[in-house]
Protein backbone atom coordinates (compact mmCIF):
# COMPACT_ATOMS: atom_id res chain seq x y z
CA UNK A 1 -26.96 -45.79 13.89
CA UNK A 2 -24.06 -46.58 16.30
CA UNK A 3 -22.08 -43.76 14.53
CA UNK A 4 -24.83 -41.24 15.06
CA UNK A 5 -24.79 -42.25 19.34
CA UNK A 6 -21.59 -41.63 19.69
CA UNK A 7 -21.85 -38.10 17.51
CA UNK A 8 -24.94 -37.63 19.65
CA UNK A 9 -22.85 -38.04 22.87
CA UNK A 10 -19.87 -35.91 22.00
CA UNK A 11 -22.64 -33.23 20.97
CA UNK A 12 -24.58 -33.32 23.93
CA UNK A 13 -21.33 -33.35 25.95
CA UNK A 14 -20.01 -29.99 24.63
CA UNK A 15 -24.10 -28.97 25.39
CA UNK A 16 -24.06 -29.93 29.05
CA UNK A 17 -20.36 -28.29 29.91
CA UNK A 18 -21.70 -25.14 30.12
CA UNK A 19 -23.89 -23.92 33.01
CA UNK A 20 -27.56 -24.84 32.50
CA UNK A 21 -30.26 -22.14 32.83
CA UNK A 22 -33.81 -22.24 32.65
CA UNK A 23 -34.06 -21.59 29.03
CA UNK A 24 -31.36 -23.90 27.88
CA UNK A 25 -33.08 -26.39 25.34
CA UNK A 26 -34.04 -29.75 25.89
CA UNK A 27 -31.50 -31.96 25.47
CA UNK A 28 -33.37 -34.95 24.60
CA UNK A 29 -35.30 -33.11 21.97
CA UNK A 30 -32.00 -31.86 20.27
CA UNK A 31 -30.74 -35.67 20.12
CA UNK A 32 -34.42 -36.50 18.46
CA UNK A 33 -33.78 -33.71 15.97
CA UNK A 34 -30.07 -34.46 14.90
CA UNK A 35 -31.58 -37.60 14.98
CA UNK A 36 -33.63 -37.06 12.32
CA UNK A 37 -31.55 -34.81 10.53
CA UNK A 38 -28.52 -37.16 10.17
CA UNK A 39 -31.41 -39.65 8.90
CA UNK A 40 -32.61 -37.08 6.16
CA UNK A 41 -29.39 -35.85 5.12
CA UNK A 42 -27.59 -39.56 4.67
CA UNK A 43 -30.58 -40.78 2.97
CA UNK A 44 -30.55 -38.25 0.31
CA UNK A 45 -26.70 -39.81 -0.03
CA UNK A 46 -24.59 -36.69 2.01
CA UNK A 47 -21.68 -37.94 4.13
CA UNK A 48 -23.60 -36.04 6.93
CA UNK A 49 -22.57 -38.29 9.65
CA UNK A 50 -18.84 -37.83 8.62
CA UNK A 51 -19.68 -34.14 8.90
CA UNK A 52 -20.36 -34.44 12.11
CA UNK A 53 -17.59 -36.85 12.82
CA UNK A 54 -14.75 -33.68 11.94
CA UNK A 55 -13.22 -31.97 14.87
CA UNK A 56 -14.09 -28.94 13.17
CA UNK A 57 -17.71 -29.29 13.77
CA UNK A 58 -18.88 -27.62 17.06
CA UNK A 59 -22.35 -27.24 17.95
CA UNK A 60 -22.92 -22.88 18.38
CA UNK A 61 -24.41 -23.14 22.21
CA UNK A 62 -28.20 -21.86 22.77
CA UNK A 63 -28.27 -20.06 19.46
CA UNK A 64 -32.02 -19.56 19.38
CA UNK A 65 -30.86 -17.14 22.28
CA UNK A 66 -28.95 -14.97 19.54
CA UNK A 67 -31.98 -14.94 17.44
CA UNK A 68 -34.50 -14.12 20.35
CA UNK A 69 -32.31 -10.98 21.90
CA UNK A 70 -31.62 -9.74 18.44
CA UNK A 71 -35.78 -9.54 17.64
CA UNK A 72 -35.91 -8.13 20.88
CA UNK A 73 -34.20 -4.75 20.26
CA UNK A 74 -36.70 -2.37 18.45
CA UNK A 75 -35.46 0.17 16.43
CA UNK A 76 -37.40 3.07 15.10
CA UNK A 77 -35.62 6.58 14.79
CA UNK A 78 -33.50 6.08 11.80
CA UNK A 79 -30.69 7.94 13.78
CA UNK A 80 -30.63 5.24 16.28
CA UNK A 81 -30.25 2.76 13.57
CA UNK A 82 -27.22 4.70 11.89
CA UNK A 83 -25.56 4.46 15.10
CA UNK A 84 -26.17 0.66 15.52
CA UNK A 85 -24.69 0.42 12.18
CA UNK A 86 -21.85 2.82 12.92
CA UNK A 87 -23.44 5.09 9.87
CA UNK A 88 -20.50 7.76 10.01
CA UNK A 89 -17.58 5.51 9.72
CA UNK A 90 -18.88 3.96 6.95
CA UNK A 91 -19.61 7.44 5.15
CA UNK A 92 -16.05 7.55 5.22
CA UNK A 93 -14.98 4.60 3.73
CA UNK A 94 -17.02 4.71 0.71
CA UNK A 95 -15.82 6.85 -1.56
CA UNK A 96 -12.47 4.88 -1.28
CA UNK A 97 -14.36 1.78 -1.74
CA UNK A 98 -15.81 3.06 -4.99
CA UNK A 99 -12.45 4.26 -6.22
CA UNK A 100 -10.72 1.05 -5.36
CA UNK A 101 -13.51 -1.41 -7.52
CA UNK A 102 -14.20 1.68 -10.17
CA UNK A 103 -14.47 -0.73 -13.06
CA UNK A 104 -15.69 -3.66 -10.99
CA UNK A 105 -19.13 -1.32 -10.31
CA UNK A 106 -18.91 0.13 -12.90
CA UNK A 107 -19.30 -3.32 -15.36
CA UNK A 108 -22.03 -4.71 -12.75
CA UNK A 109 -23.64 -1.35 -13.13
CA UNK A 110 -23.49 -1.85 -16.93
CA UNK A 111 -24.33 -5.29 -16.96
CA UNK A 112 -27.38 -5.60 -14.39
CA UNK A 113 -28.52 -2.07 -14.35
CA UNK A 114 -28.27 -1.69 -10.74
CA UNK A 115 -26.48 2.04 -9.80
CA UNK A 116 -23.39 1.00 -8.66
CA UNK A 117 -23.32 3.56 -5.91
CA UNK A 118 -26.43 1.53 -4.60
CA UNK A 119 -24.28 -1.78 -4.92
CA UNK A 120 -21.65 -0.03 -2.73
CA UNK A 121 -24.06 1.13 -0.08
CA UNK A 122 -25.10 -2.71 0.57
CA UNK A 123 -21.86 -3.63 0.89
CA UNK A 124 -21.25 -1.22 3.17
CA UNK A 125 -23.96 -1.61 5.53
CA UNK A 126 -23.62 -5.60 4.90
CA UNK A 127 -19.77 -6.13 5.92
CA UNK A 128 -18.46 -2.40 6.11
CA UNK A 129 -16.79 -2.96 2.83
CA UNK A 130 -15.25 -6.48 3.34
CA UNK A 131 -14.03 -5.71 6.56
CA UNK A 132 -16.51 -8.54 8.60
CA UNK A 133 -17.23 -11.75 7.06
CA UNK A 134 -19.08 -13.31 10.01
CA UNK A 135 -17.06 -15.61 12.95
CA UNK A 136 -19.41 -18.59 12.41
CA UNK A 137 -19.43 -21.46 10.42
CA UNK A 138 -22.73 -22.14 8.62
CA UNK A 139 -22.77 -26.00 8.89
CA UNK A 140 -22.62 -25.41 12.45
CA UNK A 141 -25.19 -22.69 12.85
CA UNK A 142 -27.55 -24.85 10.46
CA UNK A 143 -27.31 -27.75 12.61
CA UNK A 144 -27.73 -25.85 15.84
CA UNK A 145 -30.85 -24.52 14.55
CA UNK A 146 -32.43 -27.02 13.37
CA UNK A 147 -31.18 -29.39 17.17
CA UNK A 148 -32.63 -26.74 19.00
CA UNK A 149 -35.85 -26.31 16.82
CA UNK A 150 -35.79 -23.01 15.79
CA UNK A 151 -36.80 -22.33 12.24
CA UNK A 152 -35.90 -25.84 11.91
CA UNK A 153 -37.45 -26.59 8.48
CA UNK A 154 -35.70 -23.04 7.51
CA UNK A 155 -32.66 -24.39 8.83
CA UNK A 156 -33.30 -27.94 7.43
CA UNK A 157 -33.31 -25.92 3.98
CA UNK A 158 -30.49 -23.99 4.33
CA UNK A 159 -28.49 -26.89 4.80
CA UNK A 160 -29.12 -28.94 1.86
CA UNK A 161 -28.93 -25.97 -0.04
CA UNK A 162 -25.45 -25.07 1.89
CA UNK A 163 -24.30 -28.79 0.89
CA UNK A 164 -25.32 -28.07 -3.11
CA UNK A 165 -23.57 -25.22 -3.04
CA UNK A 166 -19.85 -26.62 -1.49
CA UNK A 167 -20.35 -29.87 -3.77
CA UNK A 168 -20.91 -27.73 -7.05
CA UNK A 169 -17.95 -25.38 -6.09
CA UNK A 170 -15.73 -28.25 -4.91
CA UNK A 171 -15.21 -26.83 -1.51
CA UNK A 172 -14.97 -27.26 2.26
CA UNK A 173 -17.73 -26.35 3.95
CA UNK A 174 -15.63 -26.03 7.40
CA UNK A 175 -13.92 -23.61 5.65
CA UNK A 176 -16.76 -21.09 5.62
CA UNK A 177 -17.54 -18.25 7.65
CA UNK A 178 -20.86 -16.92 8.61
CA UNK A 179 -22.75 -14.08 10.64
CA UNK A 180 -24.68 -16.52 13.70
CA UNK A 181 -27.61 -16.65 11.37
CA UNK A 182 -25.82 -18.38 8.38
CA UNK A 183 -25.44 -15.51 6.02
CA UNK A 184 -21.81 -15.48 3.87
CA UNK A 185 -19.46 -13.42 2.16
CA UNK A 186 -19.36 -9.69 2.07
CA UNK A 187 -22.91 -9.77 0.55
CA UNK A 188 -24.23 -12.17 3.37
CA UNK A 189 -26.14 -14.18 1.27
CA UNK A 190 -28.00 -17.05 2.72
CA UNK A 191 -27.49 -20.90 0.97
CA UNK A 192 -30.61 -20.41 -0.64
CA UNK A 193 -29.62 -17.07 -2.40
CA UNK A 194 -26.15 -18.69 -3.36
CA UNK A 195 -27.48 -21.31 -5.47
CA UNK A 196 -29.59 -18.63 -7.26
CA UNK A 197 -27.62 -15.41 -7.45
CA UNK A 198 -23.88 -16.00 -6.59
CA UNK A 199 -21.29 -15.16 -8.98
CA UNK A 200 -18.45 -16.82 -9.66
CA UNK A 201 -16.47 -19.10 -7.03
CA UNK A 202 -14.78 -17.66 -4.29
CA UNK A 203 -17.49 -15.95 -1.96
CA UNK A 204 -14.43 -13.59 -0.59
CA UNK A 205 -13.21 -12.05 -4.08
CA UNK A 206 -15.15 -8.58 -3.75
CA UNK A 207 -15.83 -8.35 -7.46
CA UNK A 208 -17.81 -11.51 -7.04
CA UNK A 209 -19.30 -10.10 -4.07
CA UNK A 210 -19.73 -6.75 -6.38
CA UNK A 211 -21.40 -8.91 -8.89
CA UNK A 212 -23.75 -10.99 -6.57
CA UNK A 213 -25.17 -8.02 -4.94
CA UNK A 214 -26.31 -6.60 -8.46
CA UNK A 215 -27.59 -9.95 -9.61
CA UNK A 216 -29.77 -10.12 -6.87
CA UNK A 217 -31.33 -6.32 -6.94
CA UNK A 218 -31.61 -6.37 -10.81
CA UNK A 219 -33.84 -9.60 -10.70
CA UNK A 220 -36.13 -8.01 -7.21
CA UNK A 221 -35.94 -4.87 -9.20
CA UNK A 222 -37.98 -6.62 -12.06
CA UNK A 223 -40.09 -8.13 -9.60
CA UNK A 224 -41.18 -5.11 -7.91
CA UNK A 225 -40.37 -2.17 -10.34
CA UNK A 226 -37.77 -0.22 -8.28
CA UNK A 227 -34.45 -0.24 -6.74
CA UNK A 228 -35.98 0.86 -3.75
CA UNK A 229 -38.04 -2.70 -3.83
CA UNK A 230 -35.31 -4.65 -4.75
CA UNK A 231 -33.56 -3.38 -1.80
CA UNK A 232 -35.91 -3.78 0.98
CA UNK A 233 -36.15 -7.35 -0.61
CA UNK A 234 -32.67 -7.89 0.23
CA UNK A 235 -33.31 -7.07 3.67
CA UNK A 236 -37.11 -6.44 4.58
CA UNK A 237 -37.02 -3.56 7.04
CA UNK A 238 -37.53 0.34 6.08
CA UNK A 239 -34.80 1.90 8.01
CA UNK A 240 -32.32 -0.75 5.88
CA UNK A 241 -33.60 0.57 2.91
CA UNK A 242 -33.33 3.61 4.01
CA UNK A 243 -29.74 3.39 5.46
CA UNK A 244 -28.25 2.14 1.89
CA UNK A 245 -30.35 4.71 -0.34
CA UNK A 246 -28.41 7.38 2.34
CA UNK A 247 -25.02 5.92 2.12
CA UNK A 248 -25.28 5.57 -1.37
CA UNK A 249 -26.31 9.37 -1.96
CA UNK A 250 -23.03 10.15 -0.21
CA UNK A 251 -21.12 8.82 -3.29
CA UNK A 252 -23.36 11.13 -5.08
CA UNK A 253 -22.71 14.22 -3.55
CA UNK A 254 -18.74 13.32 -2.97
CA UNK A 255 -18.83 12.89 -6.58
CA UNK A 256 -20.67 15.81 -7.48
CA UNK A 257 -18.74 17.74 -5.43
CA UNK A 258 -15.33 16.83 -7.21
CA UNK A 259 -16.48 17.68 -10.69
């Protein structure tokens, strides 16, 4: 327990630097949590205190604000959303994308029956192709949840299954990047979707990414009978769906137009 002070204090430390505001959390309910977290994690026999010991572990300050102003902004004319997602420059990238990994969509097409122009449209709208992989470290954004209590069991969850995943692939997990809300690799898949749909190793080879995506749609597709289901189960909004049905009908007509 002496361990977990001093972690406390170095965490609450880099907490209190900043300039408090009125909607800062509370600092003695974020030592509770990690707290209890440390507790949990060591007792299911995780070095989670040595975790937190490594310089390369930095609490992500007020990240329930990230969440909040994010859920703030409402979006509802599809043409607003294209511009959020900068629609147009991706339009232009994708044909190259889909000439570049031809036989990498074309044998996850094959294999999981998923169009592969609809694989390429996630990826685009996910990480513009590979370009973004997310600034964040997951361990971090996990633990920042769950100290300031937001999602916490969520974030509770996506830890241990975060920790699975690095022990059964034999890697760091400092050496991860994530968006501010955990998700990884081009696909930005969440811990939980790792363990169950990831393919193969590395989470920044794009066939794997290529491979992951279609894994995922082709089991939702089963579930709910369409592609169209599978992808608004991948991200549960309309205009997403829409957005990577529209970018992938621009392979189509590229294509089409080239014959």
């Amino acid at each position: 327990m002496a361990k977990i002070t001093t972690i406390l204090l170095l965490f609450f430390t880099f907490v209190l630097s900043g300039n408090a505001q009125a909607t800062d959390p509370d600092p003695a309910a974020m030592k509770k949590n990690i707290e209890e977290l440390a507790k949990y994690f060591e007792g299911k026999g995780y070095a989670f205190i040595e975790m937190l010991e490594d310089p390369r572990y930095e609490p992500v300050e007020n990240i329930t604000l990230k969440f909040t102003r994010a859920a703030e902004r409402v979006i509802e004319d599809f043409s607003e959303y294209q511009q959020v997602l900068n629609y147009d420059h991706k339009k232009m990238l994708i044909n190259d994308f889909m000439k570049q990994y031809e036989s990498d969509l074309e044998s996850a097409e094959k294999e999981y029956g998923i169009p592969k122009n609809v694989i390429a449209g996630i990826l685009g709208v996910e990480s513009e192709f590979g370009k973004y992989s997310g600034t964040y470290n997951p361990f971090n954004v996990y633990v920042s949840m769950y100290a300031e209590g937001h999602r916490a069991e969520f974030a509770k969850a996506q830890l241990e299954e975060l920790l699975i995943f690095v022990k059964n692939n034999d890697l760091d997990v400092f050496e991860l990047r994530s968006s501010y809300a955990g998700a990884m690799s081009y696909a930005q898949f969440i811990p939980y979707s790792l363990n169950r749909w990831w393919v193969g190793k590395d989470l920044y080879h794009m066939p794997n990414n290529i491979n992951s995506v279609a894994k995922y749609l082709s089991h939702f597709k089963e579930i709910t009978g369409t592609v169209e289901g599978a992808i608004y189960r991948y991200n549960p909004s309309d205009l997403y769906t829409q957005a990577v049905l529209s970018l992938a009908n621009e392979v189509t007509e590229v294509t089409e137009g080239t014959k």
